[in-house]
PDB file of N, CA and C in Angstrom:
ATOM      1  N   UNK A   1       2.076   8.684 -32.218  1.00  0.00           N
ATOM      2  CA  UNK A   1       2.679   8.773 -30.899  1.00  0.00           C
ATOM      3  C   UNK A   1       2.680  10.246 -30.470  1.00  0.00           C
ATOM      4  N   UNK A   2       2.272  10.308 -29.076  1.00  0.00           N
ATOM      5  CA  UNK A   2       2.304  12.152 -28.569  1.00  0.00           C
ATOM      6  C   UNK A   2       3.637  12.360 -28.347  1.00  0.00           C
ATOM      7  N   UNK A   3       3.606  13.980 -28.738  1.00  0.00           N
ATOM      8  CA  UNK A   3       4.514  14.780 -28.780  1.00  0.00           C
ATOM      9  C   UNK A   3       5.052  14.780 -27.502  1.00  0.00           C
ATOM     10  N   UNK A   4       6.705  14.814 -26.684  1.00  0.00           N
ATOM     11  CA  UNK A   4       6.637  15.033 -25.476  1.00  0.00           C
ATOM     12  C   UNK A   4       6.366  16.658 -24.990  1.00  0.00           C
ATOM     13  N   UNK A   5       6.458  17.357 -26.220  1.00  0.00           N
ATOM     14  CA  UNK A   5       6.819  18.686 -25.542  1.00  0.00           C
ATOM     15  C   UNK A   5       5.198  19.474 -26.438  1.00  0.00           C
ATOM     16  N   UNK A   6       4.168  18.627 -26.169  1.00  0.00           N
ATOM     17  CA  UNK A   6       2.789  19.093 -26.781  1.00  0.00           C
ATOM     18  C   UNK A   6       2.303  19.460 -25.413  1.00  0.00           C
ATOM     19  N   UNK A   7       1.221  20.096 -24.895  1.00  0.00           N
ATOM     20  CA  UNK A   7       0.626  20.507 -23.694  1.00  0.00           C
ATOM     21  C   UNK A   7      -0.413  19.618 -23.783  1.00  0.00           C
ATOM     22  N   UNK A   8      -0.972  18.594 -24.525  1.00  0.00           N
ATOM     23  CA  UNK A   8      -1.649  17.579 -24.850  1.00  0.00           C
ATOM     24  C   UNK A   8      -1.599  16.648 -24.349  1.00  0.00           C
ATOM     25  N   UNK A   9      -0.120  16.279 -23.988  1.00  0.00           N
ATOM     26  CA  UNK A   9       0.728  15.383 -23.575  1.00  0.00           C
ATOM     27  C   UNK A   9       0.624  15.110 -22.169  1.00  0.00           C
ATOM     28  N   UNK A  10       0.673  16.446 -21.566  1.00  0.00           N
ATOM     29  CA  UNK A  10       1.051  16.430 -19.863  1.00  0.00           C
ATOM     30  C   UNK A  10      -0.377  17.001 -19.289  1.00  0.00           C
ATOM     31  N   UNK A  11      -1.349  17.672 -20.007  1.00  0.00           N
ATOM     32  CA  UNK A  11      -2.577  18.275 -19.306  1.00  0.00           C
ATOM     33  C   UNK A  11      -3.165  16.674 -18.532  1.00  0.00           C
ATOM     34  N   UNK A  12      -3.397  15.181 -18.997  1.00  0.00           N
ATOM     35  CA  UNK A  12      -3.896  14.818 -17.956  1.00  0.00           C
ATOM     36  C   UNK A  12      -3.360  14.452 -16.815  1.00  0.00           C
ATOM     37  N   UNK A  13      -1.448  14.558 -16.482  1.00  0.00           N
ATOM     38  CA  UNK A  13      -0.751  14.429 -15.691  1.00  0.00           C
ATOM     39  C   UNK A  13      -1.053  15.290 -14.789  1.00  0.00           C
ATOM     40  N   UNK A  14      -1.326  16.897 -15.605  1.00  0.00           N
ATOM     41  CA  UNK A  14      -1.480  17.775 -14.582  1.00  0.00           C
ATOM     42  C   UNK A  14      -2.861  17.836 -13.939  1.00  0.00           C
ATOM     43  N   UNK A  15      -3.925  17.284 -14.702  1.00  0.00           N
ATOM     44  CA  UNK A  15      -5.375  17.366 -14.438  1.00  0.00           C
ATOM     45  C   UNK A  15      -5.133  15.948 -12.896  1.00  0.00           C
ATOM     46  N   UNK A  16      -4.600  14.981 -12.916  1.00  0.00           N
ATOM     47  CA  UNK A  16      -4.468  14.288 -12.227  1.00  0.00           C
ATOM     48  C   UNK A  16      -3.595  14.664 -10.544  1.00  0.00           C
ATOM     49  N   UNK A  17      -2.450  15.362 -10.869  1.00  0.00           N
ATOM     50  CA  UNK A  17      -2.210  16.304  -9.805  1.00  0.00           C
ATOM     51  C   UNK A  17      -2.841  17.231  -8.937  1.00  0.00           C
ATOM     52  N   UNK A  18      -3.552  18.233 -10.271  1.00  0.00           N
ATOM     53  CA  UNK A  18      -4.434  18.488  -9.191  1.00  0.00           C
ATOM     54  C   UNK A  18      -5.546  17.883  -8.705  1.00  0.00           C
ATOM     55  N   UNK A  19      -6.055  17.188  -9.118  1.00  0.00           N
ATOM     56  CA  UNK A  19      -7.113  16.062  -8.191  1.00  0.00           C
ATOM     57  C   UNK A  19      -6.258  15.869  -6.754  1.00  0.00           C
ATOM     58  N   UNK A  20      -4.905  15.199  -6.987  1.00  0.00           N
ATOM     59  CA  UNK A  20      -4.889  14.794  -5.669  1.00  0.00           C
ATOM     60  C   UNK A  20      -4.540  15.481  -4.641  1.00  0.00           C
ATOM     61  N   UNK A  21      -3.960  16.787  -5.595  1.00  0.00           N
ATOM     62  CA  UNK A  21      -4.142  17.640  -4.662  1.00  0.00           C
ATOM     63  C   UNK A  21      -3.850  19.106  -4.569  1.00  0.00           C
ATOM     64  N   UNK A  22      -5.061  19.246  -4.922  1.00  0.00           N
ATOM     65  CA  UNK A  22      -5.385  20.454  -5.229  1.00  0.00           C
ATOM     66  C   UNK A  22      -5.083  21.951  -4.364  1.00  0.00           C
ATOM     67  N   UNK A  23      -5.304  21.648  -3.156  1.00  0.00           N
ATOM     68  CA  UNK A  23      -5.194  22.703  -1.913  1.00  0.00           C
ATOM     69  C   UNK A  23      -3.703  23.201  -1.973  1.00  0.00           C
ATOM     70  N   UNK A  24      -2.724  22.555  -1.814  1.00  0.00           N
ATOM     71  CA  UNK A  24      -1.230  22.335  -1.843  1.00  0.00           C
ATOM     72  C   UNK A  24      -0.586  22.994  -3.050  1.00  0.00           C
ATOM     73  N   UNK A  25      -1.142  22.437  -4.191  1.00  0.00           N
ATOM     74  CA  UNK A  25      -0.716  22.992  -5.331  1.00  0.00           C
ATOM     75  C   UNK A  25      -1.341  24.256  -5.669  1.00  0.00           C
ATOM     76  N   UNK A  26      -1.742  24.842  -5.363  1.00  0.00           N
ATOM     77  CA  UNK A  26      -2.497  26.480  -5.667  1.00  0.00           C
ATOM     78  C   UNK A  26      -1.765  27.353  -4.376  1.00  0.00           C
ATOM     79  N   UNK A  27      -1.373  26.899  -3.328  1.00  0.00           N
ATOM     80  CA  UNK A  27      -0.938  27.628  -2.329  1.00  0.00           C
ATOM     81  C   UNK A  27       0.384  28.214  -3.388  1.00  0.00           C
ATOM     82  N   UNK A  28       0.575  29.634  -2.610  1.00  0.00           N
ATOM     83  CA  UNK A  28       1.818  29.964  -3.566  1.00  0.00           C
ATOM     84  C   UNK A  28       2.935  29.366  -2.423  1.00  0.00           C
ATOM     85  N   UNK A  29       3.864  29.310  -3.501  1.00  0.00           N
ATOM     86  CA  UNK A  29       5.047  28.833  -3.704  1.00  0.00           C
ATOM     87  C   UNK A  29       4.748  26.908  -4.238  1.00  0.00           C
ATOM     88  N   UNK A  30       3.577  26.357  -3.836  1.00  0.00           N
ATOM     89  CA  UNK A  30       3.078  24.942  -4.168  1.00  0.00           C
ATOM     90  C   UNK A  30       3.914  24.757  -5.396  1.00  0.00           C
ATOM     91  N   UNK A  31       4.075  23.400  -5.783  1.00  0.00           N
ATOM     92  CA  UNK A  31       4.917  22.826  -6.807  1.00  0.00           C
ATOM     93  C   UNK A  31       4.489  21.137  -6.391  1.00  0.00           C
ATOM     94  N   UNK A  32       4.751  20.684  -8.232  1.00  0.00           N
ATOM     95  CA  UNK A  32       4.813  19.198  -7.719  1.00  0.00           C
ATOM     96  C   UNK A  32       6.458  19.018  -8.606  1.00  0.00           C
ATOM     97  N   UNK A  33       6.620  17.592  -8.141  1.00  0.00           N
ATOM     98  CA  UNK A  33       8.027  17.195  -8.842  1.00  0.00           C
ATOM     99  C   UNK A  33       7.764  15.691  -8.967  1.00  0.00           C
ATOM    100  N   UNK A  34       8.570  15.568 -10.039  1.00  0.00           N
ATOM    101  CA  UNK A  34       7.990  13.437 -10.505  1.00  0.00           C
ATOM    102  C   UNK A  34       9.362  13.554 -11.632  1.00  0.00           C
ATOM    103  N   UNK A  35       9.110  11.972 -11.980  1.00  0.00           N
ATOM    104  CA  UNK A  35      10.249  11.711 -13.265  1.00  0.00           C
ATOM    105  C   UNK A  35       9.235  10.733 -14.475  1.00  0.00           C
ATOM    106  N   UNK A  36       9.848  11.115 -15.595  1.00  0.00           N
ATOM    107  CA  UNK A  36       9.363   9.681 -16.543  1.00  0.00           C
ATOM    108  C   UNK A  36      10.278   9.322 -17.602  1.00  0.00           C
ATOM    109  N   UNK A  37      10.655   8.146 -17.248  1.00  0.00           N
ATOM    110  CA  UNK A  37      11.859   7.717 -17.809  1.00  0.00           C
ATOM    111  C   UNK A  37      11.322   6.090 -18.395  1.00  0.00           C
ATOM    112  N   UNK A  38      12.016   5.352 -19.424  1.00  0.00           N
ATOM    113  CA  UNK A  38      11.774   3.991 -20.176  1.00  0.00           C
ATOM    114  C   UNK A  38      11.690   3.369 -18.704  1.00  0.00           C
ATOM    115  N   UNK A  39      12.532   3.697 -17.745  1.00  0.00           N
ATOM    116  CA  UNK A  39      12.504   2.417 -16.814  1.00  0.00           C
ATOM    117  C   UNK A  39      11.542   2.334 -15.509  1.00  0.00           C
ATOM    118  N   UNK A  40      10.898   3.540 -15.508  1.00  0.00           N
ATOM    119  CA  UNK A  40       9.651   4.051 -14.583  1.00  0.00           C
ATOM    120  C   UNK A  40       9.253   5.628 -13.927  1.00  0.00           C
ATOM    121  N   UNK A  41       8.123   5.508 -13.268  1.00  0.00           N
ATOM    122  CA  UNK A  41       7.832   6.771 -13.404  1.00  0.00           C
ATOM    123  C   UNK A  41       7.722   6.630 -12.187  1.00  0.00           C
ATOM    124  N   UNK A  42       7.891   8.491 -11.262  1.00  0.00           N
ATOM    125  CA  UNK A  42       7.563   8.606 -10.383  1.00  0.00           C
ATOM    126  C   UNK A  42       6.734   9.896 -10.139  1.00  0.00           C
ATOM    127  N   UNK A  43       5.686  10.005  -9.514  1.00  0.00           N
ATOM    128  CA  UNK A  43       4.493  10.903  -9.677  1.00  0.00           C
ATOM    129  C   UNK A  43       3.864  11.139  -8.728  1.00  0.00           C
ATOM    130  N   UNK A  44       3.541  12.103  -7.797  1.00  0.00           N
ATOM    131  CA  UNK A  44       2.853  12.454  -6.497  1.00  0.00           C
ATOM    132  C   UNK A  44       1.126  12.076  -6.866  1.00  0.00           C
ATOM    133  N   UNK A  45       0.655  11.112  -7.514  1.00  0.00           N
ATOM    134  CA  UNK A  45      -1.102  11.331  -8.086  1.00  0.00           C
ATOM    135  C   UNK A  45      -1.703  10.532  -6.818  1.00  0.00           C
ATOM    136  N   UNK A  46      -1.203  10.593  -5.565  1.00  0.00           N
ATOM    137  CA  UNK A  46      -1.996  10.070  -4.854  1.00  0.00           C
ATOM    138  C   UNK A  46      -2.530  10.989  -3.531  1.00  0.00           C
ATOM    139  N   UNK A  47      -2.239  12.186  -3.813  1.00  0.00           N
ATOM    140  CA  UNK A  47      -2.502  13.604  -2.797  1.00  0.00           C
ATOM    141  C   UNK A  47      -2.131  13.415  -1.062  1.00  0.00           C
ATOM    142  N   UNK A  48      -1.140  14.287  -1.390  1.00  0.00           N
ATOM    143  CA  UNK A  48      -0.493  14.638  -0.299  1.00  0.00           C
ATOM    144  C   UNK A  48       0.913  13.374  -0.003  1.00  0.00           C
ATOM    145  N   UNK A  49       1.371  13.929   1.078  1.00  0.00           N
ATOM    146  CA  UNK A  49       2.708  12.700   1.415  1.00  0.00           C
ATOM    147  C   UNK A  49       1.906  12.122   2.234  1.00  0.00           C
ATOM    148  N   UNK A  50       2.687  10.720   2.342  1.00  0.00           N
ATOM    149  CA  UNK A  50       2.399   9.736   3.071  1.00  0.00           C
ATOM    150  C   UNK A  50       3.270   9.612   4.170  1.00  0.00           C
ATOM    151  N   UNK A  51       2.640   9.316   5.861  1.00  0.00           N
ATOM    152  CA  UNK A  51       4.084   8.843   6.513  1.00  0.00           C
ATOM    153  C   UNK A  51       4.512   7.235   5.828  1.00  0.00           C
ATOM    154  N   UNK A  52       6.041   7.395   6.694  1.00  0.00           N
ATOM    155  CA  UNK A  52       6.282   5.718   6.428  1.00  0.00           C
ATOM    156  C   UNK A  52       5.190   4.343   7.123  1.00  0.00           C
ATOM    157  N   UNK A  53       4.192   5.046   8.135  1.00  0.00           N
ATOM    158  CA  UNK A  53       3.765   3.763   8.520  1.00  0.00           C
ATOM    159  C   UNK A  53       2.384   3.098   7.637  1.00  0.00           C
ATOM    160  N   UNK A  54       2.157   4.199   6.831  1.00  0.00           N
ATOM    161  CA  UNK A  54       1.158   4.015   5.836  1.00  0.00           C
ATOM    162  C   UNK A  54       1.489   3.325   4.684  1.00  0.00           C
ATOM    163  N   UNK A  55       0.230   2.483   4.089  1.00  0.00           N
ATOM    164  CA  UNK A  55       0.943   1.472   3.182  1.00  0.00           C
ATOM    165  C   UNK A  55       0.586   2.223   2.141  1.00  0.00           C
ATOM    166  N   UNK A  56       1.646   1.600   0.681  1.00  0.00           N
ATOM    167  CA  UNK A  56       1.670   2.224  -0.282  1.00  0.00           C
ATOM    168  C   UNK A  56       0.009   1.436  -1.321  1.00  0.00           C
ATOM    169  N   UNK A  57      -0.334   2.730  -2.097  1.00  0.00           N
ATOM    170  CA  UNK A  57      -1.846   2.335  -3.097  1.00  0.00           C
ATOM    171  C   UNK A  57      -1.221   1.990  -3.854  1.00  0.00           C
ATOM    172  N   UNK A  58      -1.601   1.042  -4.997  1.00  0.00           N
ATOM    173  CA  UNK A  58      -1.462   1.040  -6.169  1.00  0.00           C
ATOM    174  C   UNK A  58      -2.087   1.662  -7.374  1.00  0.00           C
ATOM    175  N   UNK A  59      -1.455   1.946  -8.270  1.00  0.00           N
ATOM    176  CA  UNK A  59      -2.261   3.354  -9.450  1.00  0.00           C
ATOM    177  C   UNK A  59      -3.573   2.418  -9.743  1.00  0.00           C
ATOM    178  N   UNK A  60      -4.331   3.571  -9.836  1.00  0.00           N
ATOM    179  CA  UNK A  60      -5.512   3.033 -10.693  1.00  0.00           C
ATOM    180  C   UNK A  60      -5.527   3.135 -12.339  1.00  0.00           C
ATOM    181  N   UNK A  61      -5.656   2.473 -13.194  1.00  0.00           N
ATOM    182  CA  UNK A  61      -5.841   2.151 -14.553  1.00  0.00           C
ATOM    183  C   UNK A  61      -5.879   3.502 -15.367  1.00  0.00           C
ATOM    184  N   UNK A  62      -6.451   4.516 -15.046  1.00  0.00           N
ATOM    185  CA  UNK A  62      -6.634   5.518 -15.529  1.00  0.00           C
ATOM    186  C   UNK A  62      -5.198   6.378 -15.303  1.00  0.00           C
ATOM    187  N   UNK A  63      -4.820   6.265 -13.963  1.00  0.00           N
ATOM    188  CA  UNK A  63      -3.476   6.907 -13.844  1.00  0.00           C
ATOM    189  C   UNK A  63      -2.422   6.462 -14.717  1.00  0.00           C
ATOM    190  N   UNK A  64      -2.579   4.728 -14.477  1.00  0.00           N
ATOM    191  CA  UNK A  64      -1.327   3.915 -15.376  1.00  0.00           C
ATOM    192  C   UNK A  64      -1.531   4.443 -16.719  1.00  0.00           C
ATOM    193  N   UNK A  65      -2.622   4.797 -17.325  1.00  0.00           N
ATOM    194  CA  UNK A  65      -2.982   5.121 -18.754  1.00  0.00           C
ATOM    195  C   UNK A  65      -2.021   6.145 -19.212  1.00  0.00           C
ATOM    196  N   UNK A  66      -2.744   7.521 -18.489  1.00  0.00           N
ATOM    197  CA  UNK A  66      -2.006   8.605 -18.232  1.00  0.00           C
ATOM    198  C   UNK A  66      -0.364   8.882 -18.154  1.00  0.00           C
ATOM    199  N   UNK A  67      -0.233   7.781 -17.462  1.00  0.00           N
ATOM    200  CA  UNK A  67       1.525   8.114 -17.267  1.00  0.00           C
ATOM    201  C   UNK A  67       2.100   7.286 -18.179  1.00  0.00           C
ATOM    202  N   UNK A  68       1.480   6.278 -19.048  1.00  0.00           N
ATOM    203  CA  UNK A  68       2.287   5.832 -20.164  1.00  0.00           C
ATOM    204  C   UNK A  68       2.209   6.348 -20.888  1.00  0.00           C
ATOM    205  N   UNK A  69       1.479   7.444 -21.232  1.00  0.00           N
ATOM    206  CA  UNK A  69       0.950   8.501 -22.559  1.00  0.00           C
ATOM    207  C   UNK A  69       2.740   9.170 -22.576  1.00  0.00           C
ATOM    208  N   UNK A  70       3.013   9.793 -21.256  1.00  0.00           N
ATOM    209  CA  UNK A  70       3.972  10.467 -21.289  1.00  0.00           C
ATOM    210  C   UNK A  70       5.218   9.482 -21.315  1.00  0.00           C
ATOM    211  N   UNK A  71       4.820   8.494 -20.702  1.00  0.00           N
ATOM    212  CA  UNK A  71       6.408   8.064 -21.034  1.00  0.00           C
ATOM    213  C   UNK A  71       6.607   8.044 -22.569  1.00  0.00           C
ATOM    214  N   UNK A  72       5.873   7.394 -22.899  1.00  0.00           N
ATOM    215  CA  UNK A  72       5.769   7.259 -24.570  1.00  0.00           C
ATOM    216  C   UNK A  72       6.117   8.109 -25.776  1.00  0.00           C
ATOM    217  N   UNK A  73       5.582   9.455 -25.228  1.00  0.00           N
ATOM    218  CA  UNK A  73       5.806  10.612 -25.827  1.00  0.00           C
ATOM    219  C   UNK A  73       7.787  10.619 -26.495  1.00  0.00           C
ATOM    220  N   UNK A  74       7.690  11.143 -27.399  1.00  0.00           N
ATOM    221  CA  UNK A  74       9.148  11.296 -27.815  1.00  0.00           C
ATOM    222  C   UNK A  74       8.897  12.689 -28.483  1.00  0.00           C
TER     223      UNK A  74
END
């Protein structure tokens, strides 16, 4: 089981962030913010905000992969 506090752990969370979005996150002061907890995760991997009239994506397989790595992690 991965380490939570390995850089192993979170590089494809972060490799996935910046995919979605890359421009935003390099601007200075840029930041992302998310949670991962047993009961779910929350994660900006779909680049940029959404308004409310836009419908929500569902993760793709590779993301879901990714973010159970970390929940998992202890």
């Amino acid at each position: 089981m991965p380490s939570l506090h390995d850089f192993a752990t979170w590089e494809p969370v972060l490799r996935l962030l910046r995919t979605a979005d890359a421009e935003s996150i390099a601007a200075p002061g840029g930041y992302v913010a998310g949670r991962s907890a047993d009961t779910g995760r929350a994660c900006p991997c779909h680049g940029g905000a959404r308004s409310p009239d836009e419908p929500s994506r569902s993760r793709t397989p590779d993301e879901l992969k990714v973010l159970y790595r970390v929940a998992r992690a202890r």
